[in-house]
C-alpha atoms as a PDB file:
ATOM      1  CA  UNK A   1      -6.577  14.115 -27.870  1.00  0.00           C
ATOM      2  CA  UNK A   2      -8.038  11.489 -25.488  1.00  0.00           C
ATOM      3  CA  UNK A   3      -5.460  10.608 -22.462  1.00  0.00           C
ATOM      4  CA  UNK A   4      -4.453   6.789 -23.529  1.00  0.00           C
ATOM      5  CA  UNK A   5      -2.868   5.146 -20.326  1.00  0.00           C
ATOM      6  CA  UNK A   6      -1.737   2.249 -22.794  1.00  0.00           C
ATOM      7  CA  UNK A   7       0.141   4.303 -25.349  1.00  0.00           C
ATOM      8  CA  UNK A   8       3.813   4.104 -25.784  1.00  0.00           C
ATOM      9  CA  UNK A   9       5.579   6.652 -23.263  1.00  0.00           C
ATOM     10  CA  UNK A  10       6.598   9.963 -24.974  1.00  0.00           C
ATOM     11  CA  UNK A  11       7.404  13.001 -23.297  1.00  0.00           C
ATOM     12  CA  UNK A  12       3.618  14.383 -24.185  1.00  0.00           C
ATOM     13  CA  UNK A  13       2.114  11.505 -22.140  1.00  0.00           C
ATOM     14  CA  UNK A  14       5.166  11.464 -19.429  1.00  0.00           C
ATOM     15  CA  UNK A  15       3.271  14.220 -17.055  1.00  0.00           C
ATOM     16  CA  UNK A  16      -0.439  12.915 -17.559  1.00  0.00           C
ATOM     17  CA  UNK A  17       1.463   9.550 -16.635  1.00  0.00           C
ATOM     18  CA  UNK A  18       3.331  10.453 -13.096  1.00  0.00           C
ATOM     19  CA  UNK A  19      -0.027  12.720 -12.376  1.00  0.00           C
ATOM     20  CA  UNK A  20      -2.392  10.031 -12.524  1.00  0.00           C
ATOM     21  CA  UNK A  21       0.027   7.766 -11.158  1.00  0.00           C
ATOM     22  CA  UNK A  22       0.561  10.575  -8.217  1.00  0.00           C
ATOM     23  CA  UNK A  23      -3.727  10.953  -7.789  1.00  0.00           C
ATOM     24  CA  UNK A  24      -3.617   7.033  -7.621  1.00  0.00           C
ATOM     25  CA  UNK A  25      -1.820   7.516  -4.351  1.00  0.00           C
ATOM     26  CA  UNK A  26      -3.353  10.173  -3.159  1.00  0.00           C
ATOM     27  CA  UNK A  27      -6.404  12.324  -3.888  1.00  0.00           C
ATOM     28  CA  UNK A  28      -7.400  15.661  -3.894  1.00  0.00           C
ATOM     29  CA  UNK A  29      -4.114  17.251  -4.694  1.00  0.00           C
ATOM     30  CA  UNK A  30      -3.665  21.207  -5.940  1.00  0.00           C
ATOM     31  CA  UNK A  31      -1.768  22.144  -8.693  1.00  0.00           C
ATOM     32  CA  UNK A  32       1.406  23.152  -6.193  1.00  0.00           C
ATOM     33  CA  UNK A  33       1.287  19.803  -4.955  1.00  0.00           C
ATOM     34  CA  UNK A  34       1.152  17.464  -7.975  1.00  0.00           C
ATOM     35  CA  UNK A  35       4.008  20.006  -9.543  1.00  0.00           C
ATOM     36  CA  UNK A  36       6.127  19.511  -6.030  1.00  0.00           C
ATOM     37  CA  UNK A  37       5.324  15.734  -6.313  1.00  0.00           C
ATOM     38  CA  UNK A  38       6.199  15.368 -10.355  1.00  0.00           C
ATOM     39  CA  UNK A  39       9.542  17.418  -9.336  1.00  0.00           C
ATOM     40  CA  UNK A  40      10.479  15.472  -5.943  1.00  0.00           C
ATOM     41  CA  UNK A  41       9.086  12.167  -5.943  1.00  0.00           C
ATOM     42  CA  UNK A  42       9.321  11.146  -9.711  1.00  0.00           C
ATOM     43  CA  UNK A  43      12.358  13.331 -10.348  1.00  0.00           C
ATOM     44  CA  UNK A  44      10.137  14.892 -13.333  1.00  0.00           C
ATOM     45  CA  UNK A  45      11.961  18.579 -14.558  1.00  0.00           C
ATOM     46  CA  UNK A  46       8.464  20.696 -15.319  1.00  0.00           C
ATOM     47  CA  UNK A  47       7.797  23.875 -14.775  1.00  0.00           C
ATOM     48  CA  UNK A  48       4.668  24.697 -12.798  1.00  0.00           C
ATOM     49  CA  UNK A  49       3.466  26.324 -15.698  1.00  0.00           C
ATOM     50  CA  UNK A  50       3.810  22.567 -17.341  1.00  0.00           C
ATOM     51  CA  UNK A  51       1.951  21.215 -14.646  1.00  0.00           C
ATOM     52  CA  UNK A  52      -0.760  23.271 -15.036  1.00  0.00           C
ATOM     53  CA  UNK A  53      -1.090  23.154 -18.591  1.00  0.00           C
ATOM     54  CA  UNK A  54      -0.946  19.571 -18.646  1.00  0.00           C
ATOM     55  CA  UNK A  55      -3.687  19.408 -15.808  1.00  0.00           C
ATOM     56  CA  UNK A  56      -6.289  22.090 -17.562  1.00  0.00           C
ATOM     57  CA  UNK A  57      -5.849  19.661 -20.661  1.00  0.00           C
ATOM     58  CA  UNK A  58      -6.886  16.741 -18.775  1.00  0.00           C
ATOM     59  CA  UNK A  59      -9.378  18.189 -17.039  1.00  0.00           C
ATOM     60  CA  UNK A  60     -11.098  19.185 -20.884  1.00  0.00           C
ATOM     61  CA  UNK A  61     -10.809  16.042 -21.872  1.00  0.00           C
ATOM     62  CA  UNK A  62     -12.640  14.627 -18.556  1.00  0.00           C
ATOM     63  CA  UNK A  63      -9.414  12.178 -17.320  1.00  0.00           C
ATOM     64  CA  UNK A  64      -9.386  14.548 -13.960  1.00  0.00           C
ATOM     65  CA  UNK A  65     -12.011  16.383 -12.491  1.00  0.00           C
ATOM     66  CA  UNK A  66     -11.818  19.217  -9.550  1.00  0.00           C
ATOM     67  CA  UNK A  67     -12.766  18.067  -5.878  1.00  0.00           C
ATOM     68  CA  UNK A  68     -13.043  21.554  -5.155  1.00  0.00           C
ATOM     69  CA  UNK A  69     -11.475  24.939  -6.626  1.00  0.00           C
ATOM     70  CA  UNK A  70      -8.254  24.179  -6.041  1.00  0.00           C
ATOM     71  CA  UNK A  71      -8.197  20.460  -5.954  1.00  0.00           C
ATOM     72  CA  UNK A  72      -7.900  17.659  -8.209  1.00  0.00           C
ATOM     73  CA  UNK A  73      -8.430  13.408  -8.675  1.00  0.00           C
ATOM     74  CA  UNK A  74      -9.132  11.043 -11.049  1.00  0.00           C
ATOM     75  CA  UNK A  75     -12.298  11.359 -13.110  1.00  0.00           C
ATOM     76  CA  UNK A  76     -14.838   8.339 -12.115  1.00  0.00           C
ATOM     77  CA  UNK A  77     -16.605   8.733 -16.131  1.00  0.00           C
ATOM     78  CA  UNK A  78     -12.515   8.187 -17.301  1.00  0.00           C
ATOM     79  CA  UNK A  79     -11.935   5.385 -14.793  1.00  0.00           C
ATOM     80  CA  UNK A  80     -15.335   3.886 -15.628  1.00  0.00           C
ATOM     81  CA  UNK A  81     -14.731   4.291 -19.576  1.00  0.00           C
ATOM     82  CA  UNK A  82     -11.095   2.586 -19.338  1.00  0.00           C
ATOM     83  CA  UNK A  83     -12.457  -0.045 -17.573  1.00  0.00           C
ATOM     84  CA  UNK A  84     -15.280  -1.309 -20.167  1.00  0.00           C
ATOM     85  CA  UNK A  85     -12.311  -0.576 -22.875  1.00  0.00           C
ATOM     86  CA  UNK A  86      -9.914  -3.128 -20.680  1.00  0.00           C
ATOM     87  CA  UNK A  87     -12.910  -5.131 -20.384  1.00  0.00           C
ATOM     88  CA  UNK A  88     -13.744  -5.570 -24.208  1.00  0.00           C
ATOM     89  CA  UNK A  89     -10.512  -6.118 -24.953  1.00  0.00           C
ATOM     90  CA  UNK A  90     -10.353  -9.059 -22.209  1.00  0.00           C
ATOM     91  CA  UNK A  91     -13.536 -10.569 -23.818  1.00  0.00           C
ATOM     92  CA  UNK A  92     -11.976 -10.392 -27.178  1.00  0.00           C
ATOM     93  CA  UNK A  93      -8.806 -12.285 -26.783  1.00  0.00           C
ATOM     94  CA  UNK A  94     -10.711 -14.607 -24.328  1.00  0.00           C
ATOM     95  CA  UNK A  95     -12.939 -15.032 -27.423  1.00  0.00           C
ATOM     96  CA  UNK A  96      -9.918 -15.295 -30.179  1.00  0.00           C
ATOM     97  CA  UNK A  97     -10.979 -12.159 -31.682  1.00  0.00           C
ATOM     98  CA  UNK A  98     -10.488  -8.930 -31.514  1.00  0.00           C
ATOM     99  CA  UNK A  99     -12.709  -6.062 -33.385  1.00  0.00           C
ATOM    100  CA  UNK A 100     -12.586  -2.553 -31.863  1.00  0.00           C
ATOM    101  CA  UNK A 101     -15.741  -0.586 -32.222  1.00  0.00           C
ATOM    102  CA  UNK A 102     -16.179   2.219 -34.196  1.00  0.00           C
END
């Protein structure tokens, strides 16, 4: 399953959500951090278990990448990708249509 920032908020997309949102404002951050952070900040109940699991997931499917062993941010491939998606879709409507690739 490819991480969809757009997609209607569920509580499978919740986490991914707050820990992108938490990378945005701060990069690298450990896995004791962003589950602190998701817990404090955002008032998100997960278990650090949850936290992890949901990071190894986006890490396979290249959203976040590791600074270092411990540390994590924001995949540049997943920011670059989003941002010729966001692009097309600008050019489309600008254009009056819209026809997403296969």
């Amino acid at each position: 399953m490819y991480y969809n920032p757009l997609s209607l908020t569920n509580e499978r997309t919740k986490a991914p959500k707050l820990i992108i949102q938490a990378l945005c404002e701060e990069w690298p951050l450990s896995v004791t951090a962003l589950h602190k952070r998701l817990n404090a900040r955002y008032s998100y109940p997960i278990s650090y278990q949850g936290a992890h699991k949901t990071i190894r997931r986006m890490l396979k499917e290249n959203v976040l990448e590791k600074q270092d062993k411990h540390h994590y941010k924001i995949s540049h491939q997943w920011v670059n990708e989003l941002d010729r998606f966001l692009t097309y879709i600008k050019n489309s409507y600008k254009n009056h249509r819209l026809e997403f690739p296969v």
